[in-house]
N, C-alpha and C. Protein backbone atom coordinates (compact mmCIF):
# COMPACT_ATOMS: atom_id res chain seq x y z
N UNK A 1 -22.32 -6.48 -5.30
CA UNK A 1 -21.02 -7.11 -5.35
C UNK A 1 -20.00 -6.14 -5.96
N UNK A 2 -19.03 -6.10 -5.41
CA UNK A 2 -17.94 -5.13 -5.51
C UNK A 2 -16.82 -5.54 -6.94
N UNK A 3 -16.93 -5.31 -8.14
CA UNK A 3 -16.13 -5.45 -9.37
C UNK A 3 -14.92 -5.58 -8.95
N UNK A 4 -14.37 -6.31 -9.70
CA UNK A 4 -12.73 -7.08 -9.41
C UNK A 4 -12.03 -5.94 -10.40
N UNK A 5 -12.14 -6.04 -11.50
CA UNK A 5 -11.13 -5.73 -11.94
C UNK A 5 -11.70 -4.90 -13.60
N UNK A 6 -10.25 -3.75 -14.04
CA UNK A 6 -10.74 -2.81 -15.13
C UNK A 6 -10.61 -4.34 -16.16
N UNK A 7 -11.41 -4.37 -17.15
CA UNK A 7 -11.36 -5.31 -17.84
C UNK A 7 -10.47 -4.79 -19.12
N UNK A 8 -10.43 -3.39 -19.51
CA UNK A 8 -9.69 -3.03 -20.55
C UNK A 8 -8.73 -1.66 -19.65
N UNK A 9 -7.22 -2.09 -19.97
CA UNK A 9 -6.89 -0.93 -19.26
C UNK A 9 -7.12 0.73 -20.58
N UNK A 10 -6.93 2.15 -19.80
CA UNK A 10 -7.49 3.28 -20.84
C UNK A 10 -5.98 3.45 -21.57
N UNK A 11 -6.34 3.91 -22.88
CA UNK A 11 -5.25 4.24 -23.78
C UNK A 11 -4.48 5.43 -22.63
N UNK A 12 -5.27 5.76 -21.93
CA UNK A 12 -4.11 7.17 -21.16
C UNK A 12 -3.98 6.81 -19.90
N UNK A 13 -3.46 5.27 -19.92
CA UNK A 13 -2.87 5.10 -18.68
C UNK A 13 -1.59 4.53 -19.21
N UNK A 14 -0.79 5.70 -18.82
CA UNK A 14 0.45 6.35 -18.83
C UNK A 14 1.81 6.19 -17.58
N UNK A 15 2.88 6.16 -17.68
CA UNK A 15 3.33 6.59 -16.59
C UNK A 15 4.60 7.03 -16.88
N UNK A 16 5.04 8.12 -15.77
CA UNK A 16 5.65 9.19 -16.45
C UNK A 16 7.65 8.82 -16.68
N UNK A 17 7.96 9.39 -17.26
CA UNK A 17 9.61 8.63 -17.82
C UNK A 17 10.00 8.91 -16.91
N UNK A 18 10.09 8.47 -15.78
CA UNK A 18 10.83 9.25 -14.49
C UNK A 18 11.09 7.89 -13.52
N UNK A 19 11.71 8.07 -13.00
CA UNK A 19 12.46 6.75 -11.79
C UNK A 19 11.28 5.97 -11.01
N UNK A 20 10.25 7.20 -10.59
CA UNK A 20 9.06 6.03 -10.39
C UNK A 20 8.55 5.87 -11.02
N UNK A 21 7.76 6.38 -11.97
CA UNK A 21 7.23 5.99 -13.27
C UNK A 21 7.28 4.55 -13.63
N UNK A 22 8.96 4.86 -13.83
CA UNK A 22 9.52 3.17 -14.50
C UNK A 22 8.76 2.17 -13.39
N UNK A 23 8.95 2.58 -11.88
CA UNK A 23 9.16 1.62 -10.80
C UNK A 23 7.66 1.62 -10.75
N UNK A 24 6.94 2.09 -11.01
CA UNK A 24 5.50 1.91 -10.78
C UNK A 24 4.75 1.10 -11.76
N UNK A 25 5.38 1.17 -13.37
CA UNK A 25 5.42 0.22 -14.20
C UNK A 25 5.84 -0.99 -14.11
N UNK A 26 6.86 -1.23 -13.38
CA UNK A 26 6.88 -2.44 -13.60
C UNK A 26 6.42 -3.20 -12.25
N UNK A 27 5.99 -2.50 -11.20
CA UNK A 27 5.17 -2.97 -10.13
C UNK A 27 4.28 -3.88 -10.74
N UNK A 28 3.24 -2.65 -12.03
CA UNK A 28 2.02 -3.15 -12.31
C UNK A 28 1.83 -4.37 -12.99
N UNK A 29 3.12 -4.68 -14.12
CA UNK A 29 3.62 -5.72 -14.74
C UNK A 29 2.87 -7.10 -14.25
N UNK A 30 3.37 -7.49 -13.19
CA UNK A 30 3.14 -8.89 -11.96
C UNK A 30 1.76 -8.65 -11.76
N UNK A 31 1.28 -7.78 -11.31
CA UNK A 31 -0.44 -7.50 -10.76
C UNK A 31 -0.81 -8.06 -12.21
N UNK A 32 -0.75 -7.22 -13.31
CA UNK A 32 -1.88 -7.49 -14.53
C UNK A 32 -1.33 -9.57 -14.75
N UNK A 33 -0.29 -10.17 -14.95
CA UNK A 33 0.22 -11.05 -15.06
C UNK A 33 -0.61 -12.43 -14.20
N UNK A 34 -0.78 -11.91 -12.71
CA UNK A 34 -1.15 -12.79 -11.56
C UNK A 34 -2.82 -12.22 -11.13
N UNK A 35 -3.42 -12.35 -11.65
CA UNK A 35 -4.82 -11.80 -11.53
C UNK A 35 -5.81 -12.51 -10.62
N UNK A 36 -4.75 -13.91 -9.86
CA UNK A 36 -5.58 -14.55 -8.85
C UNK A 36 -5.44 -13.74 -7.63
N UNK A 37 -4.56 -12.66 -7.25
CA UNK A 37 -4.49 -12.06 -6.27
C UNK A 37 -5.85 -11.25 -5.71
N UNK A 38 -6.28 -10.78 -6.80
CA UNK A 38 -7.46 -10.35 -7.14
C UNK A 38 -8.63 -10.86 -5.60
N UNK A 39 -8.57 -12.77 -6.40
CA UNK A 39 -9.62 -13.40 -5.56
C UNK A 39 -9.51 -13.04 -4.10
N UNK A 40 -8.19 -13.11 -3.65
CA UNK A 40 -7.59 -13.42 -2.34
C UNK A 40 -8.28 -11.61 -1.69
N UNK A 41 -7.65 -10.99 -2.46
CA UNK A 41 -8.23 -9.32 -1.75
C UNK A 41 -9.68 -9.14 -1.88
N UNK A 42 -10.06 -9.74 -2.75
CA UNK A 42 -11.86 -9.81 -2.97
C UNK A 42 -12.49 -10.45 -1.63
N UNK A 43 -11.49 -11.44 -1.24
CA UNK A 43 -12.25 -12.25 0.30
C UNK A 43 -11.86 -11.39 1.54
N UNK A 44 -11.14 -10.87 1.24
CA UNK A 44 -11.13 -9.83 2.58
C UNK A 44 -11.49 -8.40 2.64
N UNK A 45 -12.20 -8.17 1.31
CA UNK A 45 -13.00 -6.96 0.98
C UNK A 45 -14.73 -7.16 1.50
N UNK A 46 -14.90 -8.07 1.60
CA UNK A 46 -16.15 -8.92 1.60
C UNK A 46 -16.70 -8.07 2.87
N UNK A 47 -17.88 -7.69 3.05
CA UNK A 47 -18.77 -6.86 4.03
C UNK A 47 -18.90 -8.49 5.05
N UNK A 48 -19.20 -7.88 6.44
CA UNK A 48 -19.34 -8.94 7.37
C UNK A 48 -20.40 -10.40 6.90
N UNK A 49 -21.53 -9.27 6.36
CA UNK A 49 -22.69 -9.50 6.18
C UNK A 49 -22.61 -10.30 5.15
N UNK A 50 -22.12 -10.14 3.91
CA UNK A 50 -22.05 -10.50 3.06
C UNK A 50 -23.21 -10.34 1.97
N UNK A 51 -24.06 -9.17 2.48
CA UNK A 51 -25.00 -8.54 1.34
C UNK A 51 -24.31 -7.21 0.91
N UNK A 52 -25.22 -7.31 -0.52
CA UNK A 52 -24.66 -6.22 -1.15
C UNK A 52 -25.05 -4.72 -0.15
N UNK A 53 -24.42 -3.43 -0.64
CA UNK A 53 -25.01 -2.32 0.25
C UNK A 53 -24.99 -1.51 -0.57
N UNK A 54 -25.53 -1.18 -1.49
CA UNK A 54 -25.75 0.08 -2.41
C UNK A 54 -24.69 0.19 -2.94
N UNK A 55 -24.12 1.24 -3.28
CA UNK A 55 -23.26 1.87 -4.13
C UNK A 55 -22.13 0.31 -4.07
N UNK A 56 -21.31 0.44 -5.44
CA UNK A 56 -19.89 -0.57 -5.82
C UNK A 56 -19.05 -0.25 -5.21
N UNK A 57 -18.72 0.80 -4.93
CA UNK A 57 -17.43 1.86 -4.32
C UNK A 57 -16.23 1.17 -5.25
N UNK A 58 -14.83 1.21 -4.79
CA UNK A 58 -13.70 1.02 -5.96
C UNK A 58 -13.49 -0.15 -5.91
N UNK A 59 -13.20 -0.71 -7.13
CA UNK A 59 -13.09 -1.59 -7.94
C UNK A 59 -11.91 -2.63 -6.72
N UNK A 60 -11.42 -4.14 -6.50
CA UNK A 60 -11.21 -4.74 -5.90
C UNK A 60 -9.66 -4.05 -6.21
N UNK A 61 -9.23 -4.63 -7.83
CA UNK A 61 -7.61 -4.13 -8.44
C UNK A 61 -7.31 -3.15 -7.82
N UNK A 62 -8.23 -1.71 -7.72
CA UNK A 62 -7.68 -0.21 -7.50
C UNK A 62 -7.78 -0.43 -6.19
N UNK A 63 -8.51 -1.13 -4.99
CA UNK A 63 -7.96 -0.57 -3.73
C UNK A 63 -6.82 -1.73 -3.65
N UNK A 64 -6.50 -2.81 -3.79
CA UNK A 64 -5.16 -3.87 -3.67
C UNK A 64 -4.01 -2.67 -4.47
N UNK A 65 -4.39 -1.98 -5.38
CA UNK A 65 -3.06 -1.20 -5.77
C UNK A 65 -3.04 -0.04 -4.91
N UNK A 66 -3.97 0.63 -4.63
CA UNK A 66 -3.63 1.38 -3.72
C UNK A 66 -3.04 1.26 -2.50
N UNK A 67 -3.36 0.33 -1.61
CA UNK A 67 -3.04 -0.42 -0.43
C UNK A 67 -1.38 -0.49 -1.06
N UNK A 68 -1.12 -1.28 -1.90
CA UNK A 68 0.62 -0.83 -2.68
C UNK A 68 1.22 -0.16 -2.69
N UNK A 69 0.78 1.15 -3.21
CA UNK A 69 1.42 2.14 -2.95
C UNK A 69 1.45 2.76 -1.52
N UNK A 70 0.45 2.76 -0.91
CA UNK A 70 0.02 3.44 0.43
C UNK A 70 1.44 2.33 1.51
N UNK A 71 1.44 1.15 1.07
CA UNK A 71 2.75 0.44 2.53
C UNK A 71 4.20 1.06 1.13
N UNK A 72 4.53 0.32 -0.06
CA UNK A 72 5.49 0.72 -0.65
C UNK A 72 6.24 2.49 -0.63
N UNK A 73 5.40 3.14 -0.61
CA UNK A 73 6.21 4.75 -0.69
C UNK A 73 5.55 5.22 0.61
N UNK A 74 5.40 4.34 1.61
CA UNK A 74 5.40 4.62 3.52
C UNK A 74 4.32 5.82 3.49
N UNK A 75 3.35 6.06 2.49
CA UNK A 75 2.18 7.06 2.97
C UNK A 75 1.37 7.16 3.92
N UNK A 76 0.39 8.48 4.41
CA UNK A 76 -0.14 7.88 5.18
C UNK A 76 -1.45 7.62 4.12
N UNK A 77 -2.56 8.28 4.67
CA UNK A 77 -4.10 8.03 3.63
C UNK A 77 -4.35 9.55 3.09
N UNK A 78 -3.44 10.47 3.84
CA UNK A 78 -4.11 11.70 3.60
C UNK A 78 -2.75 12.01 2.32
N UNK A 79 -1.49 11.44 2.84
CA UNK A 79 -0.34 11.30 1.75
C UNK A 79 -0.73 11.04 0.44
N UNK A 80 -1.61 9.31 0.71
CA UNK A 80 -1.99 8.66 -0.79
C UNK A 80 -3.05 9.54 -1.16
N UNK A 81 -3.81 9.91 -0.91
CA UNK A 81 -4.93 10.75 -1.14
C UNK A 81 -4.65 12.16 -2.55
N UNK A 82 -3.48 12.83 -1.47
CA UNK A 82 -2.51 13.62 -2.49
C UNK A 82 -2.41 13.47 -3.49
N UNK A 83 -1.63 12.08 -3.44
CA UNK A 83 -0.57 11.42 -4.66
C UNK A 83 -1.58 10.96 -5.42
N UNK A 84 -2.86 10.64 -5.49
CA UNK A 84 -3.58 9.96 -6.40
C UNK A 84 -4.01 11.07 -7.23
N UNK A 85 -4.26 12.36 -6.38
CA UNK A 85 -4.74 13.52 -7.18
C UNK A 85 -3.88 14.12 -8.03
N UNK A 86 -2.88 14.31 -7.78
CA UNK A 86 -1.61 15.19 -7.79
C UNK A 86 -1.15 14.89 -9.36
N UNK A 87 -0.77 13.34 -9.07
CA UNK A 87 -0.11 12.30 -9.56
C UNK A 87 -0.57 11.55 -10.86
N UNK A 88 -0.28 12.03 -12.18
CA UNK A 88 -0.76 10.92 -13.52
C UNK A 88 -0.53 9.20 -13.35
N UNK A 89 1.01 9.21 -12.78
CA UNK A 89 1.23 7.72 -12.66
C UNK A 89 0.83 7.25 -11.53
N UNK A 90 0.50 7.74 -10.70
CA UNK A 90 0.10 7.03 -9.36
C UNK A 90 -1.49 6.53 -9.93
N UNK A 91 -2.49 7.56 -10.54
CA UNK A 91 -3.30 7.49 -10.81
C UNK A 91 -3.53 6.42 -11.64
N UNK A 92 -2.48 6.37 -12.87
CA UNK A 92 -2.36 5.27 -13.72
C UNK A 92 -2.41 3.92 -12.96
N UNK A 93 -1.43 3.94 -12.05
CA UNK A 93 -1.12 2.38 -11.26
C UNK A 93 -2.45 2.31 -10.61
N UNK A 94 -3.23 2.80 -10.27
CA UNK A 94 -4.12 2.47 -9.48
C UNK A 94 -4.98 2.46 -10.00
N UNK A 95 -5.37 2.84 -11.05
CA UNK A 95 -6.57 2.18 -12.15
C UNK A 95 -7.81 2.63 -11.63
N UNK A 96 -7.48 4.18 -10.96
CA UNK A 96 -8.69 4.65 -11.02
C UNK A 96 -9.59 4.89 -11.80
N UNK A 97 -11.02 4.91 -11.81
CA UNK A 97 -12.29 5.47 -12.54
C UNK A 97 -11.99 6.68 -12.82
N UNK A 98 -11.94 7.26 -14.37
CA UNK A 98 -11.92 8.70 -14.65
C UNK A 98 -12.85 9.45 -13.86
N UNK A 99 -11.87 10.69 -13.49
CA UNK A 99 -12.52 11.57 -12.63
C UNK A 99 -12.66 11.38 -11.44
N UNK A 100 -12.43 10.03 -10.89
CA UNK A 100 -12.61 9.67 -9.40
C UNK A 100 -11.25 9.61 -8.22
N UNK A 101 -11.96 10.58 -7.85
CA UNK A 101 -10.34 10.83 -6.48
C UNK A 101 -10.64 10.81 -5.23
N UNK A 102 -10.50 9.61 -4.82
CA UNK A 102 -11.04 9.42 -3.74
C UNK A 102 -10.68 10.40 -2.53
N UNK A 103 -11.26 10.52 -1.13
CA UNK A 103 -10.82 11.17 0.02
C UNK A 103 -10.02 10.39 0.80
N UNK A 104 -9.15 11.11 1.70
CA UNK A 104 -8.43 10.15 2.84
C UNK A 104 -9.38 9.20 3.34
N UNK A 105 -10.65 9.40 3.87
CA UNK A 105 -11.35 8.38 4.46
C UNK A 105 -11.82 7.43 3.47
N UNK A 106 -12.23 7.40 2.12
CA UNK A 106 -12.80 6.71 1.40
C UNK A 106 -11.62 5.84 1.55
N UNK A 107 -10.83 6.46 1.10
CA UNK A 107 -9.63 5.42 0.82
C UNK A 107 -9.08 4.60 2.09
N UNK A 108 -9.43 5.17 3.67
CA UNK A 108 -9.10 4.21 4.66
C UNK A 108 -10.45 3.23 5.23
N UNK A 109 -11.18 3.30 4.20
CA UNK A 109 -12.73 2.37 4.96
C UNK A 109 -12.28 0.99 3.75
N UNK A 110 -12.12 2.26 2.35
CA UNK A 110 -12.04 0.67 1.67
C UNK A 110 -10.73 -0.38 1.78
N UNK A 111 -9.53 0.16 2.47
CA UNK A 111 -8.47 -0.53 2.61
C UNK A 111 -8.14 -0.91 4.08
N UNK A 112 -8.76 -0.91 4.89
CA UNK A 112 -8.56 -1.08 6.46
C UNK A 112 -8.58 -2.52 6.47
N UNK A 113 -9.77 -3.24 5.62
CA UNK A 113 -9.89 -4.64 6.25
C UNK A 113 -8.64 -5.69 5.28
N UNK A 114 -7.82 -4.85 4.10
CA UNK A 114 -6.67 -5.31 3.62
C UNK A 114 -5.22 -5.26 4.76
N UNK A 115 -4.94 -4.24 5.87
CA UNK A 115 -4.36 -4.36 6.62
C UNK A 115 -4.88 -4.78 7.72
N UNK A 116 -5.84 -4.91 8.27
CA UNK A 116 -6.17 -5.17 10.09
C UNK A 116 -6.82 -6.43 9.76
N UNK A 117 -6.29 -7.63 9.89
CA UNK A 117 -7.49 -8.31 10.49
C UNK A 117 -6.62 -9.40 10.96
């Protein structure tokens, strides 16, 4: 079963004094606030099958925020991909796992069934 959500956010999630920064902060504001959204992206994260398949892969929060940023700043996957690496606050908003940066494809298997269905 695929983890919903960071239960403690990290002291170094940060975001930077800068115009998105702010705007990416207060994106996150409403997400941490409304945490039933959560459920709703958890049901359409859900494997056909509905058995588990090995590995957790990313957390339910970090691909619903990613999917955010990826339609909000018109990226494509190889764009967001960039920006997650690149990027302290993008990284911050998206509540990645230290050290974990996902690839363009990781990031379009786990967010495909949030746009197509």
């Amino acid at each position: 079963m695929r983890t919903k959500r960071t239960s403690q956010i990290g002291k170094f999630d940060q975001f930077a004094p800068h115009d998105i920064g702010r705007e990416l902060a207060a994106m996150s504001a409403p997400l941490d606030a409304h945490v039933t959204v959560l459920e709703w992206a958890a049901e359409d994260l859900k494997t056909a099958s509905g058995k588990a398949n090995g590995r957790l892969g990313m957390r339910v929060e970090s691909v619903l925020r990613c999917a955010l940023l990826k339609q909000h700043r018109q990226l494509s996957y190889e764009g967001l991909a960039f920006h997650l690496l690149d990027s302290a606050s993008f990284q911050s908003f998206a509540r990645l796992p230290v050290k974990f940066m996902p690839k363009k494809s990781i990031l379009q298997s786990f967010m495909s069934p949030l746009f197509y269905q």
